[in-house]
PDB file of N, CA and C in Angstrom:
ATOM      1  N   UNK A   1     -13.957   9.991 -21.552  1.00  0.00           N
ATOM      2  CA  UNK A   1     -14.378  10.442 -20.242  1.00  0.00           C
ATOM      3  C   UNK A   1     -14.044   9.407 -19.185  1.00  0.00           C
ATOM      4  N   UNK A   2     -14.102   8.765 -19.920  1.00  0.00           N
ATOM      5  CA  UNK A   2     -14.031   7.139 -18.760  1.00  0.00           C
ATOM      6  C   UNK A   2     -12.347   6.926 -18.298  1.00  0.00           C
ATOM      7  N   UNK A   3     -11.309   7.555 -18.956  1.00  0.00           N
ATOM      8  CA  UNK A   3      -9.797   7.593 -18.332  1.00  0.00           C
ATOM      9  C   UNK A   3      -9.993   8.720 -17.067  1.00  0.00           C
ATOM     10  N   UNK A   4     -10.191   9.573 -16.961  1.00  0.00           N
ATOM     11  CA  UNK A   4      -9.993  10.584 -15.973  1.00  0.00           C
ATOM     12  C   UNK A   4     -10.307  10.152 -14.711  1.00  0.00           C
ATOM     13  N   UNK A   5     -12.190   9.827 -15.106  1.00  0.00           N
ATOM     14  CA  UNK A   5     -12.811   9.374 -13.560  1.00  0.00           C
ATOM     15  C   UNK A   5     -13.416   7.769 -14.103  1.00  0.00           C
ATOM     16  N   UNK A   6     -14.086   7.274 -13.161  1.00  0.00           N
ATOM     17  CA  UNK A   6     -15.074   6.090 -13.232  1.00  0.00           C
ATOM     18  C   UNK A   6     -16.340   6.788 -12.688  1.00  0.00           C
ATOM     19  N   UNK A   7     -16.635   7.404 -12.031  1.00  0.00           N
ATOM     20  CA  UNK A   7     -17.869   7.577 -11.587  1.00  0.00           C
ATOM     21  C   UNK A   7     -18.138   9.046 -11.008  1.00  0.00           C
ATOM     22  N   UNK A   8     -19.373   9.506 -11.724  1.00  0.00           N
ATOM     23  CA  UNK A   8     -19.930  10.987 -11.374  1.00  0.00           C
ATOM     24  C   UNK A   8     -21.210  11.033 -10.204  1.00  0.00           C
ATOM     25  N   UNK A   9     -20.456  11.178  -8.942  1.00  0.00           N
ATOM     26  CA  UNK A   9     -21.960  11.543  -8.010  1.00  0.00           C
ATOM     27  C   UNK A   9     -22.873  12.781  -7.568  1.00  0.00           C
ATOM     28  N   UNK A  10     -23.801  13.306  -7.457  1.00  0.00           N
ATOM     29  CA  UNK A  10     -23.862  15.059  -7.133  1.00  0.00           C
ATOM     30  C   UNK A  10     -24.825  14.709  -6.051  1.00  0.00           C
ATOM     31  N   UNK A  11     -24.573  15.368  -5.030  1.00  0.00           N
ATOM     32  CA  UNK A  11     -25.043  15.179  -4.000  1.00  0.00           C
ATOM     33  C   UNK A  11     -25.655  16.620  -4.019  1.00  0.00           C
ATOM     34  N   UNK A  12     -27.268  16.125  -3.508  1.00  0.00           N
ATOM     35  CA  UNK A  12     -28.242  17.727  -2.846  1.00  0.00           C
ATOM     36  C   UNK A  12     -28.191  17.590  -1.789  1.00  0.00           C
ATOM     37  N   UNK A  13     -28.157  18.472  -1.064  1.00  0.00           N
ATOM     38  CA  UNK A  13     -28.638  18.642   0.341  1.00  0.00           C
ATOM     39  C   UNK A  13     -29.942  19.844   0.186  1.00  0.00           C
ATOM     40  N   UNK A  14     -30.930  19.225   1.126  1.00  0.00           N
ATOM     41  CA  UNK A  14     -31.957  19.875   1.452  1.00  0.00           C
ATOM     42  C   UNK A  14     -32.032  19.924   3.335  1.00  0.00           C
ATOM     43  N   UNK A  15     -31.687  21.181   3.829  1.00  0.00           N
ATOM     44  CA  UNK A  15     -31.975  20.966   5.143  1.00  0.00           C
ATOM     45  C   UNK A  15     -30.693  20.143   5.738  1.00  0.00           C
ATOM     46  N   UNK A  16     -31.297  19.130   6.617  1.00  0.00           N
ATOM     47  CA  UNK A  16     -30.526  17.958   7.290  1.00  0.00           C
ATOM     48  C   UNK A  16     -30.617  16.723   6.679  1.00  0.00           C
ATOM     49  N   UNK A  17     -31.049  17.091   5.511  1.00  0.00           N
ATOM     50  CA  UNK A  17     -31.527  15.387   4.155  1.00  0.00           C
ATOM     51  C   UNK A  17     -30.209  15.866   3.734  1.00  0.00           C
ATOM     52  N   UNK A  18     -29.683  14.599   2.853  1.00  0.00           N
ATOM     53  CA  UNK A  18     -28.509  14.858   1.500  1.00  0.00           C
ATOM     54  C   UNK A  18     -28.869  13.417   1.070  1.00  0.00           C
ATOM     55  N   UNK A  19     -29.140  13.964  -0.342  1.00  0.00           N
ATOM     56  CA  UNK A  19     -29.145  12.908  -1.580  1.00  0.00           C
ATOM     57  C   UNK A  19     -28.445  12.940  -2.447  1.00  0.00           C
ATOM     58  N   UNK A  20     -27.904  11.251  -2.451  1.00  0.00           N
ATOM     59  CA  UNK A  20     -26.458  11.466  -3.818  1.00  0.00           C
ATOM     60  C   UNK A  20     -27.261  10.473  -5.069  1.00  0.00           C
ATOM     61  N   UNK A  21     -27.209  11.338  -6.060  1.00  0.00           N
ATOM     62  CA  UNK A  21     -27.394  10.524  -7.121  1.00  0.00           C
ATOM     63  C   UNK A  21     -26.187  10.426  -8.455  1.00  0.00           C
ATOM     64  N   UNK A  22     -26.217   8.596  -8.900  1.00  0.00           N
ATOM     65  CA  UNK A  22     -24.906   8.621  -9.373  1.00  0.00           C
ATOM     66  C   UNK A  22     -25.216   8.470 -11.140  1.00  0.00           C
ATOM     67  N   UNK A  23     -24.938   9.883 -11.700  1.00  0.00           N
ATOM     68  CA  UNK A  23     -25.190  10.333 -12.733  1.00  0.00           C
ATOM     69  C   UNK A  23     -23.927   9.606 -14.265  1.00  0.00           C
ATOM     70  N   UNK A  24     -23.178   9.798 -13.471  1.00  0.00           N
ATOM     71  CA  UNK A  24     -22.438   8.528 -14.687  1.00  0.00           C
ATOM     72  C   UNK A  24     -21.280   7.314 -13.875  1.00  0.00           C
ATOM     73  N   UNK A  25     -21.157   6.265 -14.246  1.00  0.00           N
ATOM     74  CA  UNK A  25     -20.611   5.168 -14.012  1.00  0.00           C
ATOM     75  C   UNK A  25     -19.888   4.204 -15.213  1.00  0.00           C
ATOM     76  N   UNK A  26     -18.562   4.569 -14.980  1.00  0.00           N
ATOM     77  CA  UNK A  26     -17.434   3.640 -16.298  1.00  0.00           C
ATOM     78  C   UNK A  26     -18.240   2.489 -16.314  1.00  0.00           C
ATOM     79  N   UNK A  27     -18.934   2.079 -17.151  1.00  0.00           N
ATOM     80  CA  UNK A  27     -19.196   0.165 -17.287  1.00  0.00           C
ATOM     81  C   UNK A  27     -17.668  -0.962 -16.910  1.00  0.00           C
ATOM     82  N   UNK A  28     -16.783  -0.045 -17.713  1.00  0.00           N
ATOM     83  CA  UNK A  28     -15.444  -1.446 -17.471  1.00  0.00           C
ATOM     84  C   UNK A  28     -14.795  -1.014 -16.206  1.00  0.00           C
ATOM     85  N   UNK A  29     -15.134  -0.469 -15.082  1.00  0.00           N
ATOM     86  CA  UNK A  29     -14.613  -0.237 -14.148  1.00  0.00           C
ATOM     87  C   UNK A  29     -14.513  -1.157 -13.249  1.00  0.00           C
ATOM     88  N   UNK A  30     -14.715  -2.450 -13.459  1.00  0.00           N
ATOM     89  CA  UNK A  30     -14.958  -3.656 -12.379  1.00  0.00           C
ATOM     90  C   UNK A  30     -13.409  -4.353 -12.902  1.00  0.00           C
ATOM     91  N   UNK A  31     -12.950  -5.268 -12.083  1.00  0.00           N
ATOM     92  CA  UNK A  31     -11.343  -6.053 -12.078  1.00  0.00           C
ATOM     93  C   UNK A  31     -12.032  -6.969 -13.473  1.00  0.00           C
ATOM     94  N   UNK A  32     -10.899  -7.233 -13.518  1.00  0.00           N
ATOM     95  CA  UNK A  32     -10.499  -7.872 -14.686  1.00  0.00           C
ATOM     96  C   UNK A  32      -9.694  -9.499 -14.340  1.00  0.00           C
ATOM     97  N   UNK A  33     -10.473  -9.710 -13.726  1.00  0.00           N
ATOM     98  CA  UNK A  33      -9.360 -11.135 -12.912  1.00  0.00           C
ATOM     99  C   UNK A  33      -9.786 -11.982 -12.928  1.00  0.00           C
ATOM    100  N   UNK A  34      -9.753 -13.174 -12.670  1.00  0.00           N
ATOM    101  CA  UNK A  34     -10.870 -14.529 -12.582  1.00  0.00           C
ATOM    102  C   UNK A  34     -10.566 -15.068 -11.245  1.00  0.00           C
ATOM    103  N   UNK A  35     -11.456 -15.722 -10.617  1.00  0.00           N
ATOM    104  CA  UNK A  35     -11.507 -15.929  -9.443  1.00  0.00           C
ATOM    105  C   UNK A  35     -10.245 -17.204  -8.873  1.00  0.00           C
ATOM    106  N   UNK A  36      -9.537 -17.905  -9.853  1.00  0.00           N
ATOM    107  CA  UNK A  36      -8.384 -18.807  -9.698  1.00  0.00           C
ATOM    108  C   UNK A  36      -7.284 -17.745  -9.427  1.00  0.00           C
ATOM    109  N   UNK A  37      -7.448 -16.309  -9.961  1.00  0.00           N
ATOM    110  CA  UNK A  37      -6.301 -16.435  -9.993  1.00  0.00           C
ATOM    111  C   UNK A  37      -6.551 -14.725  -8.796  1.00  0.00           C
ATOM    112  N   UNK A  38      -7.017 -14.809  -8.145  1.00  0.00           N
ATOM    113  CA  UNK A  38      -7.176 -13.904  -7.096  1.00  0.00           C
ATOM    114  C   UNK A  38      -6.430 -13.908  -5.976  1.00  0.00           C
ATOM    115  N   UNK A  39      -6.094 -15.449  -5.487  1.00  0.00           N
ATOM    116  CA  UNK A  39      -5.067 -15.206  -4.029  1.00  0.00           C
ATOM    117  C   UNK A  39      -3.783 -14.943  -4.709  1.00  0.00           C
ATOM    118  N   UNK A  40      -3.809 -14.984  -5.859  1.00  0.00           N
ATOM    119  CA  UNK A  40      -2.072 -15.161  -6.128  1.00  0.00           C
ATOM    120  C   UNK A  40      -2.374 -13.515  -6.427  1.00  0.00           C
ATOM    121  N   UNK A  41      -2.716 -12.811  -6.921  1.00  0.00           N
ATOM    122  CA  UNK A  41      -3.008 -11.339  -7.015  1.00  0.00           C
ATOM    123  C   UNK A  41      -2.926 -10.819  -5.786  1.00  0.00           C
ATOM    124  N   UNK A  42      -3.434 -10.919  -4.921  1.00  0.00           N
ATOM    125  CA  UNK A  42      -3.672 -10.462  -3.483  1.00  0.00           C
ATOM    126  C   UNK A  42      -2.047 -10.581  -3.286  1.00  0.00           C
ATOM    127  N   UNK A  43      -1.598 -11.777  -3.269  1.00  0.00           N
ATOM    128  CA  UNK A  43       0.164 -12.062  -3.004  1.00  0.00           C
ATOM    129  C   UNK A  43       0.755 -11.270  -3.633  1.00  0.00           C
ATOM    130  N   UNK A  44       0.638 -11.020  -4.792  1.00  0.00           N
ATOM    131  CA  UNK A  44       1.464 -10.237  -5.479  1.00  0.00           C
ATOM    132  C   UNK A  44       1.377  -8.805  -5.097  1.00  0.00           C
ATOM    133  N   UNK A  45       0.300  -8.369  -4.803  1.00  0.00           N
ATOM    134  CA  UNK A  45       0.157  -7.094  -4.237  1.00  0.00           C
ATOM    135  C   UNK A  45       0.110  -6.663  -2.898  1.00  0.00           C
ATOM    136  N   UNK A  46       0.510  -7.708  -1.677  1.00  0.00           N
ATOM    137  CA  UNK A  46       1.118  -7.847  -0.732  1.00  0.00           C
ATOM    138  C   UNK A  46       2.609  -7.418  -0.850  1.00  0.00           C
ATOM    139  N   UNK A  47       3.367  -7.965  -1.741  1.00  0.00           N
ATOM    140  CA  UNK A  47       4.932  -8.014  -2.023  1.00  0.00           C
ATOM    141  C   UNK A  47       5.267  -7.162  -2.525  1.00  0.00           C
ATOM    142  N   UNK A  48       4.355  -6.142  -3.445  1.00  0.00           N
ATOM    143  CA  UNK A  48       4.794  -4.906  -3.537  1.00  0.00           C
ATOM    144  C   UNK A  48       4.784  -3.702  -2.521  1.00  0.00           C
ATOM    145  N   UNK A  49       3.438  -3.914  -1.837  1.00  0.00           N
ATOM    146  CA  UNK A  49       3.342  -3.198  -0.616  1.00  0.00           C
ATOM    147  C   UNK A  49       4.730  -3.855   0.445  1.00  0.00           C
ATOM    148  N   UNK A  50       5.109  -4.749   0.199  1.00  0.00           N
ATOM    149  CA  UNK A  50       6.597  -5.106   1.049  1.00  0.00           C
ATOM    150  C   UNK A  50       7.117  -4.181   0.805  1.00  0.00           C
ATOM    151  N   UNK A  51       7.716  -4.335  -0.490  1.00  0.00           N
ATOM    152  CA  UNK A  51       8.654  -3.818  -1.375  1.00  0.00           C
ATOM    153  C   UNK A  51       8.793  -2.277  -1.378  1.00  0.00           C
ATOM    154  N   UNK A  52       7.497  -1.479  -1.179  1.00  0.00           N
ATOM    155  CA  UNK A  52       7.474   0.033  -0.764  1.00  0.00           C
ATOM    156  C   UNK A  52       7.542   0.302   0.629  1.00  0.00           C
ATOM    157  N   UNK A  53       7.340  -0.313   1.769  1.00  0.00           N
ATOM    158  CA  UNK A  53       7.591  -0.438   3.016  1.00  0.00           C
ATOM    159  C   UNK A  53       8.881  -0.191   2.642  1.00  0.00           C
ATOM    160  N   UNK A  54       9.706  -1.046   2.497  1.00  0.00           N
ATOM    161  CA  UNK A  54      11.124  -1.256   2.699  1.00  0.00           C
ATOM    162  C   UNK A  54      11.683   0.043   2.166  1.00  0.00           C
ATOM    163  N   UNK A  55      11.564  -0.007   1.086  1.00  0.00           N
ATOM    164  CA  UNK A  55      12.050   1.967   0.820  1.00  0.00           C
ATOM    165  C   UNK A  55      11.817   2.587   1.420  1.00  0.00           C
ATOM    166  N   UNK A  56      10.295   3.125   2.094  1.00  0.00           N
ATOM    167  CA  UNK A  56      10.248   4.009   2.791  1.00  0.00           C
ATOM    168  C   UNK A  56      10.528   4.270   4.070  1.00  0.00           C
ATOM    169  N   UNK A  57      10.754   2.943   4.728  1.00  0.00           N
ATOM    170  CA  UNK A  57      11.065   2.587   5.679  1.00  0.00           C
ATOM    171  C   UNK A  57      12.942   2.813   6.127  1.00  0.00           C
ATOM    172  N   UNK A  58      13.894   2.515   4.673  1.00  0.00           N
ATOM    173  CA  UNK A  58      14.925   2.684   4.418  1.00  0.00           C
ATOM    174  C   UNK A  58      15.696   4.341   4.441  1.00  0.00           C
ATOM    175  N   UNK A  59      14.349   5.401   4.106  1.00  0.00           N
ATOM    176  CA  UNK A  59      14.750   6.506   3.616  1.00  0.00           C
ATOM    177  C   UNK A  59      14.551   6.868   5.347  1.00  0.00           C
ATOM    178  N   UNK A  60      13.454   6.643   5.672  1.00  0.00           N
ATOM    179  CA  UNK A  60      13.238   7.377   7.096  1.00  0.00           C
ATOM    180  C   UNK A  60      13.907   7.722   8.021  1.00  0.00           C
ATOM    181  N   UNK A  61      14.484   5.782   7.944  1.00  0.00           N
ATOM    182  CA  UNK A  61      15.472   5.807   8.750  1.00  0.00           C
ATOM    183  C   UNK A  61      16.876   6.431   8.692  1.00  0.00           C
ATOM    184  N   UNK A  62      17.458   6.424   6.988  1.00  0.00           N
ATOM    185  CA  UNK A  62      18.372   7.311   6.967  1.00  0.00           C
ATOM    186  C   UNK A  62      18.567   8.927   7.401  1.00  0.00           C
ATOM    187  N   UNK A  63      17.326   9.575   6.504  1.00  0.00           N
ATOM    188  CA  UNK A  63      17.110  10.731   6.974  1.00  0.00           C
ATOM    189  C   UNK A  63      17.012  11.042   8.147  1.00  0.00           C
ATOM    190  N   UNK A  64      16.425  10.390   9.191  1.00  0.00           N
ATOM    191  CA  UNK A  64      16.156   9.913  11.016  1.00  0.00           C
ATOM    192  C   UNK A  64      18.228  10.162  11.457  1.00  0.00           C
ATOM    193  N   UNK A  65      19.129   8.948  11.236  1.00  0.00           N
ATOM    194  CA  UNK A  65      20.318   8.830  11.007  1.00  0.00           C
ATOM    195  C   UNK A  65      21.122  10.638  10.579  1.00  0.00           C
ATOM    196  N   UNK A  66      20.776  10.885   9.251  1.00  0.00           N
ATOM    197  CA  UNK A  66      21.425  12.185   9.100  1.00  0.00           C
ATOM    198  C   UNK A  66      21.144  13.073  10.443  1.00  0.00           C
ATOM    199  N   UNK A  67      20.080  13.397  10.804  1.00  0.00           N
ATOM    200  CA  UNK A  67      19.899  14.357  11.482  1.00  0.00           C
ATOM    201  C   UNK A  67      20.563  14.080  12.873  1.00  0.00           C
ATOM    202  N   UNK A  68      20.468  13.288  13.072  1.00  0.00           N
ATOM    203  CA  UNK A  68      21.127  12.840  14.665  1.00  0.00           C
ATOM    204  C   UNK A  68      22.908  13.485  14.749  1.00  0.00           C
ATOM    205  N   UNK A  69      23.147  13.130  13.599  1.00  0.00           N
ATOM    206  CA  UNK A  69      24.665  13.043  13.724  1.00  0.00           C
ATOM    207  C   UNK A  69      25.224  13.158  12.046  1.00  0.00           C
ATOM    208  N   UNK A  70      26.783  13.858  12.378  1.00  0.00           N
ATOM    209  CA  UNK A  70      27.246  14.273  10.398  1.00  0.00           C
ATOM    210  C   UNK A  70      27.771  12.428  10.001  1.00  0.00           C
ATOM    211  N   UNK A  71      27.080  12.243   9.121  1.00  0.00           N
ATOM    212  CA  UNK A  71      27.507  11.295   8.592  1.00  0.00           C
ATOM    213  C   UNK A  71      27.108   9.478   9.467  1.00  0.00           C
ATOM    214  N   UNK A  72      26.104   9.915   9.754  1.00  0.00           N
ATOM    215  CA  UNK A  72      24.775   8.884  11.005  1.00  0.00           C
ATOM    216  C   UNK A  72      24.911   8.057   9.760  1.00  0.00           C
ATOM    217  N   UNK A  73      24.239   8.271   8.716  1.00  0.00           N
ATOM    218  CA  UNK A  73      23.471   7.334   7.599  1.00  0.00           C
ATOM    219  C   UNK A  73      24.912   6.015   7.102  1.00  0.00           C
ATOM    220  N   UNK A  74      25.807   6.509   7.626  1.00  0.00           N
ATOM    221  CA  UNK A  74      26.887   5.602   7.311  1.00  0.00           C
ATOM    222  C   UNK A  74      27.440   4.685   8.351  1.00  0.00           C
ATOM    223  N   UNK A  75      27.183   5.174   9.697  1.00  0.00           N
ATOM    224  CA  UNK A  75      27.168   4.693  10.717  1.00  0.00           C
ATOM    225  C   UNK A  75      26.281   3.347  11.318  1.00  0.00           C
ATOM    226  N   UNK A  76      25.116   3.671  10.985  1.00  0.00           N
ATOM    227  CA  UNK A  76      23.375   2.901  11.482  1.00  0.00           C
ATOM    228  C   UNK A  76      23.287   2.087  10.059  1.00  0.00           C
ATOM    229  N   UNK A  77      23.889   1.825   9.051  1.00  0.00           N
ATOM    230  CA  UNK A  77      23.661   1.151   7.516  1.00  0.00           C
ATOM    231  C   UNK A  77      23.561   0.267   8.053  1.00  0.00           C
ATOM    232  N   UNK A  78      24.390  -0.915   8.756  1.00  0.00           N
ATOM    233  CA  UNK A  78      23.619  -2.340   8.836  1.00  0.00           C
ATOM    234  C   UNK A  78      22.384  -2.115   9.553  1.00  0.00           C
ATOM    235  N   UNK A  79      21.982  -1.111  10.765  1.00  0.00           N
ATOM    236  CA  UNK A  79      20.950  -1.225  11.398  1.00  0.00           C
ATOM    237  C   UNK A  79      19.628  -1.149  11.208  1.00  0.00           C
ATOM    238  N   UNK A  80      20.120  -0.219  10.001  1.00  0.00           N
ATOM    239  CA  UNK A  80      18.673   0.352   9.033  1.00  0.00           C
ATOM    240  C   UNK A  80      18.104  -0.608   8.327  1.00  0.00           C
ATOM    241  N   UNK A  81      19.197  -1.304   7.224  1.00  0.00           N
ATOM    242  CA  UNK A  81      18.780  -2.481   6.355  1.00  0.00           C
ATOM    243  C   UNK A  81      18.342  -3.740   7.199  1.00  0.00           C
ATOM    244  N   UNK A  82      18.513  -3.978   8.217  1.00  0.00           N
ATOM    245  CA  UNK A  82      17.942  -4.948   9.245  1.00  0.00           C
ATOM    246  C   UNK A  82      17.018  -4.868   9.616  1.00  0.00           C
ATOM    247  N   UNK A  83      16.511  -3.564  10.123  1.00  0.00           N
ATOM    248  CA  UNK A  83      15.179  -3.276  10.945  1.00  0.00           C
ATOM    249  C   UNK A  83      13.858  -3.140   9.338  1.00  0.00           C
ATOM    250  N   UNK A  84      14.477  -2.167   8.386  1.00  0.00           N
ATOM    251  CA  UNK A  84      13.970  -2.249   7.598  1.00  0.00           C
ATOM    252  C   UNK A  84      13.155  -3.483   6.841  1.00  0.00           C
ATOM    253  N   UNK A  85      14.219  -4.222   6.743  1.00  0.00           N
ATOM    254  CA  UNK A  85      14.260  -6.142   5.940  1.00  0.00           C
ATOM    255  C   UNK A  85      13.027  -6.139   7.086  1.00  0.00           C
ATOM    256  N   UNK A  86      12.861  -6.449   8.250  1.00  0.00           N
ATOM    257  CA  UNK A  86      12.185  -7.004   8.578  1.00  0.00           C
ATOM    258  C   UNK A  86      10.704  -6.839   8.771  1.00  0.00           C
ATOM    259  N   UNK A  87      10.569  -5.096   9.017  1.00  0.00           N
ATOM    260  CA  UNK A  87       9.610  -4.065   8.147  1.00  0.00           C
ATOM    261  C   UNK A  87       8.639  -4.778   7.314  1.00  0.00           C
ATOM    262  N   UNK A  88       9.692  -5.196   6.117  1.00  0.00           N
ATOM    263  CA  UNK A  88       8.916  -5.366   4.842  1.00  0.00           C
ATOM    264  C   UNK A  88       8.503  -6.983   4.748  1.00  0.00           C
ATOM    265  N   UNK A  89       9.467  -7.948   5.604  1.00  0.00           N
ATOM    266  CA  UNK A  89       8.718  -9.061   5.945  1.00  0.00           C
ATOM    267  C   UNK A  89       7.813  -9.276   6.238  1.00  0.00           C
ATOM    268  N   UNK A  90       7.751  -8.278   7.465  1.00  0.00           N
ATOM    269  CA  UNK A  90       5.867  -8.890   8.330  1.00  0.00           C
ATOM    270  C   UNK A  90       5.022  -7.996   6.887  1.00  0.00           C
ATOM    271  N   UNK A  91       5.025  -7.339   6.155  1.00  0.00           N
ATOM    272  CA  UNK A  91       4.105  -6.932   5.522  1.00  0.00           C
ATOM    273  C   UNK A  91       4.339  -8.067   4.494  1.00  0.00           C
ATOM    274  N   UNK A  92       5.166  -8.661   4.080  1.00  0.00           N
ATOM    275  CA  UNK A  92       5.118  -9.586   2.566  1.00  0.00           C
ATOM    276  C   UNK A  92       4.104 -10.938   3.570  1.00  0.00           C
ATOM    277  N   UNK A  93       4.431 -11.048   4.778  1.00  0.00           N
ATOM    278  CA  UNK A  93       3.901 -12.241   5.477  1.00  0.00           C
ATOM    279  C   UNK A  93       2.866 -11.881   5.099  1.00  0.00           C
ATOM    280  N   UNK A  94       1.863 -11.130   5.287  1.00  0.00           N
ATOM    281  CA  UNK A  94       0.293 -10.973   5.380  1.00  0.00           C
ATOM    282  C   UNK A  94      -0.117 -11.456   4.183  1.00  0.00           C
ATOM    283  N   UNK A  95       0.530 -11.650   3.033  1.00  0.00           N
ATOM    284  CA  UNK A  95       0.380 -12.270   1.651  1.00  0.00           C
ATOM    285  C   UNK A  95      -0.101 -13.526   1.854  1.00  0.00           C
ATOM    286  N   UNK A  96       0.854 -13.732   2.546  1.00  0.00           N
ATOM    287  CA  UNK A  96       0.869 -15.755   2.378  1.00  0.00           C
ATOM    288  C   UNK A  96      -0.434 -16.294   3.110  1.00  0.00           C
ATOM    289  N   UNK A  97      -0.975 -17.260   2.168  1.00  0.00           N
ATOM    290  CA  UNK A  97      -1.798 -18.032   2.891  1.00  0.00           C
ATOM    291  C   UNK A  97      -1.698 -18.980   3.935  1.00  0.00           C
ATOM    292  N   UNK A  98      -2.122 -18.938   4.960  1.00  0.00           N
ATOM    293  CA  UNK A  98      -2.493 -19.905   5.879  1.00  0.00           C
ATOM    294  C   UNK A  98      -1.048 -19.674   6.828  1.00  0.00           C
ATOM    295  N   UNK A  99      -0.921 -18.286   6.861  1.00  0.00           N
ATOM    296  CA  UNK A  99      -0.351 -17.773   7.915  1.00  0.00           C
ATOM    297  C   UNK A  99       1.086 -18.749   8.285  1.00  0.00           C
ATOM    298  N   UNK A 100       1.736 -19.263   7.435  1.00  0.00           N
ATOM    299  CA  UNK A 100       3.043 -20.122   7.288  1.00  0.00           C
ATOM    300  C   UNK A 100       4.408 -19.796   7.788  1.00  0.00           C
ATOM    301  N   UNK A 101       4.461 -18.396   7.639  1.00  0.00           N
ATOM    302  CA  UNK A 101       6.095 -17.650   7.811  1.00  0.00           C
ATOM    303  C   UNK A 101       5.265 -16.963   9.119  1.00  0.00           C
ATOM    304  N   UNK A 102       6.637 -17.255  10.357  1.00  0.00           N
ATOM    305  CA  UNK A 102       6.727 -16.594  11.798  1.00  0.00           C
ATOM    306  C   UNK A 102       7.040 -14.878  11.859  1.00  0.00           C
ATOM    307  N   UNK A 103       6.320 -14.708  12.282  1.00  0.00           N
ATOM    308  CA  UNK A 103       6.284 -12.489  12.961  1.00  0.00           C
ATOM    309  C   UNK A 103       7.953 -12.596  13.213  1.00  0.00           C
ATOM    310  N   UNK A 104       8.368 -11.497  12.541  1.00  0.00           N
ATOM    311  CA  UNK A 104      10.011 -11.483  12.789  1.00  0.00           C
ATOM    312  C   UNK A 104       9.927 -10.028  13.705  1.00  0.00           C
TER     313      UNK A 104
END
């Protein structure tokens, strides 16, 4: 039961009252991490959120490109991967501690 969900709530409403009571709760549903190794986690999951920026950010703009014009997406390629790259910078920046790498 515990793969599907972590936690079962059922909420009553009486009137303008609502009460939630939480009828089951996964026990191992809490992180699994130790506290040394948490900023570097946070980083790491900064850099993936880069890393999906940049794709989606990549497709947009192409698809954006197709529509404008036949054969745009071949045209705007350095412009896309540029604006994009930098997209996914300021989001990998927010990783880093103590705010080190400059807003591009």
């Amino acid at each position: 039961m515990g793969e599907l969900f972590q936690r079962v709530t059922v909420i009553q409403r009486r009137g303008n009252e609502s009460e939630s009571v939480t009828v089951y709760k996964d026990p191992e549903s809490r992180r699994q991490s130790s506290v040394m190794t948490e900023p570097f986690e946070r980083m790491a999951r900064h850099l993936v959120r880069a890393q999906i920026a940049f794709g989606q950010e990549v497709l947009r703009r192409h698809e954006r490109a197709n529509r404008r014009r036949r054969d745009g997406w071949l045209v705007e390629a350095p412009a896309t991967l540029i604006e994009s790259s930098r997209k996914a910078y300021n989001e990998a920046r927010k990783g880093i501690p103590f705010k080190i790498l400059p807003k591009a």
